[in-house]
Protein backbone atom coordinates (compact mmCIF):
# COMPACT_ATOMS: atom_id res chain seq x y z
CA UNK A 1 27.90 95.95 -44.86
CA UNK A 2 29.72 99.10 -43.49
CA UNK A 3 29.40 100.77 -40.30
CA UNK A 4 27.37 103.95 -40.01
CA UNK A 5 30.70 106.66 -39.42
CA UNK A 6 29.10 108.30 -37.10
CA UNK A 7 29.14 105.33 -34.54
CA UNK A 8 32.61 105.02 -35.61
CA UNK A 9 33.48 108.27 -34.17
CA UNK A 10 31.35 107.86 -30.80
CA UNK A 11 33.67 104.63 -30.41
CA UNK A 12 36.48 106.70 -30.64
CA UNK A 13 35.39 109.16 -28.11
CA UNK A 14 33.67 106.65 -25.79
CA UNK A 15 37.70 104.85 -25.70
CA UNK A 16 40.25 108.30 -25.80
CA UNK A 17 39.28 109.07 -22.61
CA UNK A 18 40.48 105.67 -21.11
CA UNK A 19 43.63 105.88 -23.17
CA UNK A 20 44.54 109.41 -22.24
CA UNK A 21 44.44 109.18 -18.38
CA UNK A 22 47.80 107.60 -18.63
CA UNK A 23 49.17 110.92 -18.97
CA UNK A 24 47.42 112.62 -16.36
CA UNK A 25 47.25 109.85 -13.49
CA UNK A 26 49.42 110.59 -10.35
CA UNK A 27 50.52 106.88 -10.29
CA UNK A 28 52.27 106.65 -13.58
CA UNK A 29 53.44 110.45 -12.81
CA UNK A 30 55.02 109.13 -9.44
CA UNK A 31 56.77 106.22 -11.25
CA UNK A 32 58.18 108.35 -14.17
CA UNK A 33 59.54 110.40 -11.21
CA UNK A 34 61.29 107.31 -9.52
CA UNK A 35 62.94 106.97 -13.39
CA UNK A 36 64.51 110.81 -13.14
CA UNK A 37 61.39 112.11 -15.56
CA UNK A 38 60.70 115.74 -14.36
CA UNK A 39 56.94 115.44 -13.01
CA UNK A 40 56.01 119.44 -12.67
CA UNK A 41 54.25 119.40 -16.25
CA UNK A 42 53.69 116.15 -18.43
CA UNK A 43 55.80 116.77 -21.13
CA UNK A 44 58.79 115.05 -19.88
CA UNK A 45 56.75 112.01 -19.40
CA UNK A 46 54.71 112.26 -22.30
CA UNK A 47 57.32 111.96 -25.08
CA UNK A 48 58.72 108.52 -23.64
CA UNK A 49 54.82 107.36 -22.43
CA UNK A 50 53.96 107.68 -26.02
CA UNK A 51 57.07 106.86 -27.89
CA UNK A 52 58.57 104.17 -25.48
CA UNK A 53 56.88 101.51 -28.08
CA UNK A 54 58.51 102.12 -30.73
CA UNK A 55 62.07 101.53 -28.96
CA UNK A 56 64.61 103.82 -28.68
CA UNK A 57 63.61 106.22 -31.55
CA UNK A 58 64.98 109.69 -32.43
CA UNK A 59 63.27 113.52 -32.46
CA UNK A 60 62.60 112.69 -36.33
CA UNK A 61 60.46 109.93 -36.06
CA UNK A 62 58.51 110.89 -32.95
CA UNK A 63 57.97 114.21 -34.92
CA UNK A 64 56.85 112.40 -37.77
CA UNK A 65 54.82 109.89 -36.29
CA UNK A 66 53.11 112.40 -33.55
CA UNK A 67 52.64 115.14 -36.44
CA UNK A 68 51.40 118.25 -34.70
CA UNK A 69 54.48 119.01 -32.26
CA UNK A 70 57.21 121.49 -33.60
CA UNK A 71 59.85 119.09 -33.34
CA UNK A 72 62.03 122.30 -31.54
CA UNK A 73 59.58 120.85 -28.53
CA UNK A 74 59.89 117.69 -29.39
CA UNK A 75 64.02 117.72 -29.53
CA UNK A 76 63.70 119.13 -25.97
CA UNK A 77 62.72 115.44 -24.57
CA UNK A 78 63.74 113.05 -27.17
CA UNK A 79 66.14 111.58 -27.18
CA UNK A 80 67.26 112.40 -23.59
CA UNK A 81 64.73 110.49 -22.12
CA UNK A 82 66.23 107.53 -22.75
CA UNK A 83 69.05 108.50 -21.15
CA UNK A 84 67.14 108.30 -18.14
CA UNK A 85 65.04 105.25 -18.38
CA UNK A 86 65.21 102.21 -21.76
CA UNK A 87 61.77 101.90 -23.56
CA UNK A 88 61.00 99.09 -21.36
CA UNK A 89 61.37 101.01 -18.13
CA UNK A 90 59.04 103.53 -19.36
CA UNK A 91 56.57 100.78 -20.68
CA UNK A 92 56.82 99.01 -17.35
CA UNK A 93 56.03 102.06 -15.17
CA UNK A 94 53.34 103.09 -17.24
CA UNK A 95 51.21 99.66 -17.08
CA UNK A 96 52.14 99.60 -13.54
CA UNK A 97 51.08 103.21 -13.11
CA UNK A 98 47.42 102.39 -15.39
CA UNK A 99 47.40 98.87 -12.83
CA UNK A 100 46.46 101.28 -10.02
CA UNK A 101 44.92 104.23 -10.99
CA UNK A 102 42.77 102.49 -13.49
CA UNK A 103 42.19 99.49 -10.83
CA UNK A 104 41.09 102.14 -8.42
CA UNK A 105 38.41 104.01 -10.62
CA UNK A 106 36.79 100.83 -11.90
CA UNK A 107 36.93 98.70 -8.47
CA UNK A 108 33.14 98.12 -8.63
CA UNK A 109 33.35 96.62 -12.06
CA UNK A 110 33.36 93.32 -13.57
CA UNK A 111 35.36 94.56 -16.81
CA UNK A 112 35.57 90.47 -17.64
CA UNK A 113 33.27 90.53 -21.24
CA UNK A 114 34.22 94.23 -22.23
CA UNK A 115 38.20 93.37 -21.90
CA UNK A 116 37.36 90.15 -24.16
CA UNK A 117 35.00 92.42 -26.78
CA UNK A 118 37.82 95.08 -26.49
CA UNK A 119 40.66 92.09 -27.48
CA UNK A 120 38.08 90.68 -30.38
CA UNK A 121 38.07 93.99 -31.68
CA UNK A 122 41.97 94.97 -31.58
CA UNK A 123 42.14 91.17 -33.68
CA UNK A 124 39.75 93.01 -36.66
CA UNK A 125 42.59 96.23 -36.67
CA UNK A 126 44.79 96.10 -39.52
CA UNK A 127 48.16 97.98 -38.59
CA UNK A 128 49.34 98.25 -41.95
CA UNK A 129 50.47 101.99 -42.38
CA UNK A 130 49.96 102.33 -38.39
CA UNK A 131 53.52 102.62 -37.01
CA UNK A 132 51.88 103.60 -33.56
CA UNK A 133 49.05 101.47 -34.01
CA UNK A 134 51.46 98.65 -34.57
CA UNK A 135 53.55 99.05 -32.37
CA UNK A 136 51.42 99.26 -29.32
CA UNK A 137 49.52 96.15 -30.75
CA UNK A 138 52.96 94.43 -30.38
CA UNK A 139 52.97 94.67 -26.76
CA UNK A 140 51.92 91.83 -24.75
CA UNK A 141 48.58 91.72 -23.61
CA UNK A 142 47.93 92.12 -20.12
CA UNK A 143 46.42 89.73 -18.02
CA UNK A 144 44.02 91.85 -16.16
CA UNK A 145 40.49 92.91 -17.64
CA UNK A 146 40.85 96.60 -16.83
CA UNK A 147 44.42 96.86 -17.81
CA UNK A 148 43.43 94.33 -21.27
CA UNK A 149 41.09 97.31 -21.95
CA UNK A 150 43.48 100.28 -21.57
CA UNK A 151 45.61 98.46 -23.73
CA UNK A 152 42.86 98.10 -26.70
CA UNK A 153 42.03 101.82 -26.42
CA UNK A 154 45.62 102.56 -26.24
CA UNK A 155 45.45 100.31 -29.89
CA UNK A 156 42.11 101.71 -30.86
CA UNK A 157 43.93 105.56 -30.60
CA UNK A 158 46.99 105.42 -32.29
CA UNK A 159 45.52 103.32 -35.11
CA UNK A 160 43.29 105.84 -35.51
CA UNK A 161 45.36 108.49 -34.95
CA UNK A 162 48.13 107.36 -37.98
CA UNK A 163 44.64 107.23 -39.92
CA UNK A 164 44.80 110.91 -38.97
CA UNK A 165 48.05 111.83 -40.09
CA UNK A 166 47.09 109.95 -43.52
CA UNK A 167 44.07 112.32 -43.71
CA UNK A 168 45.92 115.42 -43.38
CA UNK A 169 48.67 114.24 -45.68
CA UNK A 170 45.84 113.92 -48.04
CA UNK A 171 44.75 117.44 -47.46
CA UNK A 172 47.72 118.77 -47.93
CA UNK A 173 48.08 119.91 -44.39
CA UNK A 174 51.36 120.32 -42.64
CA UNK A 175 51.47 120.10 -39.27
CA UNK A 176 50.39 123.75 -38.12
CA UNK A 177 47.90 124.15 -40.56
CA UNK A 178 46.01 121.12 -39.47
CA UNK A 179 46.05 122.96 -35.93
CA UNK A 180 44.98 126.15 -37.45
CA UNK A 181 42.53 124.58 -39.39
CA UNK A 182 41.11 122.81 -36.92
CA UNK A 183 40.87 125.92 -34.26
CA UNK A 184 39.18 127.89 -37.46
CA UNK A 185 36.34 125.35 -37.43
CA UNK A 186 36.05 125.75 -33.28
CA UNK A 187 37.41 122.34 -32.11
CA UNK A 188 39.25 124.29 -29.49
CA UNK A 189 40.49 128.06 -28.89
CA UNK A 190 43.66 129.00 -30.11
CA UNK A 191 44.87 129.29 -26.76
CA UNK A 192 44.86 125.03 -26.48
CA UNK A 193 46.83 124.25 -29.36
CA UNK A 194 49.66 126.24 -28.11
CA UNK A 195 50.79 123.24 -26.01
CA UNK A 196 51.87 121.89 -29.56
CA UNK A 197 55.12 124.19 -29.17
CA UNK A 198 54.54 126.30 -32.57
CA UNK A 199 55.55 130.01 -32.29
CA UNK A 200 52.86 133.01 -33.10
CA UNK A 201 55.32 133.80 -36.00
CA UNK A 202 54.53 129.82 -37.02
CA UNK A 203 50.57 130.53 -36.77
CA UNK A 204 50.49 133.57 -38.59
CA UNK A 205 52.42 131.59 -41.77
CA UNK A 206 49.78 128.58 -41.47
CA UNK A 207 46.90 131.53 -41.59
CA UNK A 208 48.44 132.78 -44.16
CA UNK A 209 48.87 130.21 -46.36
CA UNK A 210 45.27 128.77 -45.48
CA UNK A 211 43.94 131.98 -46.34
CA UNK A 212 45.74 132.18 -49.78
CA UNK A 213 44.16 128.57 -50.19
CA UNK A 214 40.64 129.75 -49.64
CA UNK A 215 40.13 127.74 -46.40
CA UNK A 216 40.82 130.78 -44.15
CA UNK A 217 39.08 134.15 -43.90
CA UNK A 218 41.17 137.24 -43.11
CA UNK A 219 39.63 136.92 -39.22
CA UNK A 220 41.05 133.99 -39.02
CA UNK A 221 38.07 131.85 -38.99
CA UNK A 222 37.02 129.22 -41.68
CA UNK A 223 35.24 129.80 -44.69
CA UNK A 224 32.75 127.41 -46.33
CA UNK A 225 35.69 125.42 -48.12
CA UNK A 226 37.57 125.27 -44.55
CA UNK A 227 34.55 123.62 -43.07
CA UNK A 228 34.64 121.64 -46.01
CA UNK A 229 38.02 120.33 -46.24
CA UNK A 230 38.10 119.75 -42.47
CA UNK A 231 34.65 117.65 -42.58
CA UNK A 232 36.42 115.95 -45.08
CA UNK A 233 39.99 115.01 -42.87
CA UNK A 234 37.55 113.99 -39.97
CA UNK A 235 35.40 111.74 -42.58
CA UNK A 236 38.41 110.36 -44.37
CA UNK A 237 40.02 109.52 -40.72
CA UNK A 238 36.28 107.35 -39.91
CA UNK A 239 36.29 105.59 -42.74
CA UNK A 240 39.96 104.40 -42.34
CA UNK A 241 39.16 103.08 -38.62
CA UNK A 242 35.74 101.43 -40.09
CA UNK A 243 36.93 98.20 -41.40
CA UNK A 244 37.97 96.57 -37.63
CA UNK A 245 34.25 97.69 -36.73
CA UNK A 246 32.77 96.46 -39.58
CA UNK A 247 33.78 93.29 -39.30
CA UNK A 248 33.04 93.39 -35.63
CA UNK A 249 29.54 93.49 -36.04
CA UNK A 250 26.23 95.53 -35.08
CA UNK A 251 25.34 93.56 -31.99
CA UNK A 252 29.01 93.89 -30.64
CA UNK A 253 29.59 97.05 -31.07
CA UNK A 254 26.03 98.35 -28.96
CA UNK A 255 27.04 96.16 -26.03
CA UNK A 256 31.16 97.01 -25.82
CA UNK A 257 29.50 100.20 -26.18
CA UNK A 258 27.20 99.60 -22.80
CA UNK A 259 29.84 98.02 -21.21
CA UNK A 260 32.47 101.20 -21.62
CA UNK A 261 30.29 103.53 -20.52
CA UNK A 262 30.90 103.06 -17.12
CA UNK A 263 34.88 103.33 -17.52
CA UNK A 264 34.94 106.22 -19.72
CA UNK A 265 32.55 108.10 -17.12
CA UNK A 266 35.05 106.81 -14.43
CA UNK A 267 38.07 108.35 -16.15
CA UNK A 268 36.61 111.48 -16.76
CA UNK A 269 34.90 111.54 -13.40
CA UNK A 270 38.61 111.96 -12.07
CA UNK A 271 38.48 115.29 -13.32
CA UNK A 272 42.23 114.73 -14.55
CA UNK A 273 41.77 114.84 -18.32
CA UNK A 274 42.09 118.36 -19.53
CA UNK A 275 38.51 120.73 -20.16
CA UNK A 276 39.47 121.51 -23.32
CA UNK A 277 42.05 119.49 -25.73
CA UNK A 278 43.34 119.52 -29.67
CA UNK A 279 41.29 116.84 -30.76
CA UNK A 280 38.15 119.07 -30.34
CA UNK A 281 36.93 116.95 -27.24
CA UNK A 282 35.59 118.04 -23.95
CA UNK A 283 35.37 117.03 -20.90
């Protein structure tokens, strides 16, 4: 029996949060900065964060795989980085840097059954088609509960996320039209997705072509078949991550639920993770 999508999606949002405040924490900033990683914004820490598990790769293939960067921005950190610190530097200092700042936020809980429901699910994942998915699931599992559950949402997200990229390629969206599309339907203002390094002369091409497709109005906003196409991306992208939860079962999936509460309120209780960000969340 399948999942209901829509709890699908909450699982997503209830785990991005704990994934995501590895580039935001202080700690993992501070040990980036011991490596020679310039710490005054995160993008010279986010390439390698993000990258470092799939070894030593090129521009090309963290463009690829990461989709929505211009790879002009993306050719500005890769491959330099690892010039600075090897994949496994960068790996270390980031579970080190979670070790603390997610040790500190969730002190006062016993993470013990949801780092065991969080492992059982990561076993139902098929990676398949997932090259970030897969290759964070190749890392070792950590020993400690709240560090065992970073690492499944860590899983969770880029599984899902190269579910994403298949759902665009299906759509026939390149990588600035899924951003305009996606500010068309109000996920985020315009203004956010600029941190994805495309230039206004890029947007205006993407609007363009969207609007010659029928998915844009002349305004800029989306028309009926926009709304449409991007329901459809979001839909196609829940029922790719379904299977893991389907197997999972009902029963598991309303108490991991209960029992990440707590540590997704504690990450965004930091007030680290951004207001505002491109995957139409907010905090």
């Amino acid at each position: 029996m399948s999942v209901d999508l829509g709890l699908v999606r909450q699982m997503w949002r209830l785990m991005e949060p704990v994934h995501a405040i590895v580039y935001y924490a202080p700690e993992v900033s501070a040990r980036l900065g011991k490596l020679g990683f310039g710490t005054e914004t995160r993008w010279p820490g986010y390439f390698p964060l993000r990258a470092a598990p799939l070894g030593a790769v090129g521009p090309e293939l963290v463009s690829a795989t990461f989709y929505s960067f211009n790879p002009v921005m993306v050719r500005e950190y890769i491959p330099d980085a690892w010039q600075l610190a090897t994949p496994g530097d960068v790996l270390a200092a980031r579970l080190d840097g979670m070790d603390e700042a997610l040790g500190a936020i969730t002190k006062d809980l016993d993470l013990t059954e949801a780092a065991d429901l969080a492992r059982r699910l990561v076993d139902r994942v098929s990676t398949v088609g997932r090259p970030l998915g897969a290759a964070n699931a190749d890392l070792p599992w950590p020993a400690e509960p709240h560090l065992a559950l970073w690492h499944a949402a860590t899983v969770m997200r880029e599984v899902r996320g190269d579910g994403h990229v298949a759902a665009l390629l299906t759509a026939g969206l390149d990588p600035v039209e899924a951003l305009v599309s996606f500010a068309a339907v109000g996920a985020a203002p315009r203004a956010v997705f600029a941190s994805r390094g495309w230039s206004g002369e890029d947007w205006a091409a993407a609007e363009a072509r969207l609007v010659e497709r029928g998915w844009l109005n002349e305004d800029g906003t989306a028309t009926d078949a926009g709304h449409a196409g991007r329901d459809e991306v979001e839909r196609m992208t829940d029922e790719l991550a379904e299977p893991a939860y389907r197997t999972f079962g009902a029963d598991r999936i309303e108490r991991f639920a209960q029992l990440l509460m707590p540590v997704t309120m504690a990450a965004v209780q930091t007030g680290l993770l951004p207001r505002q960000s491109t995957l139409g969340m907010s905090r």
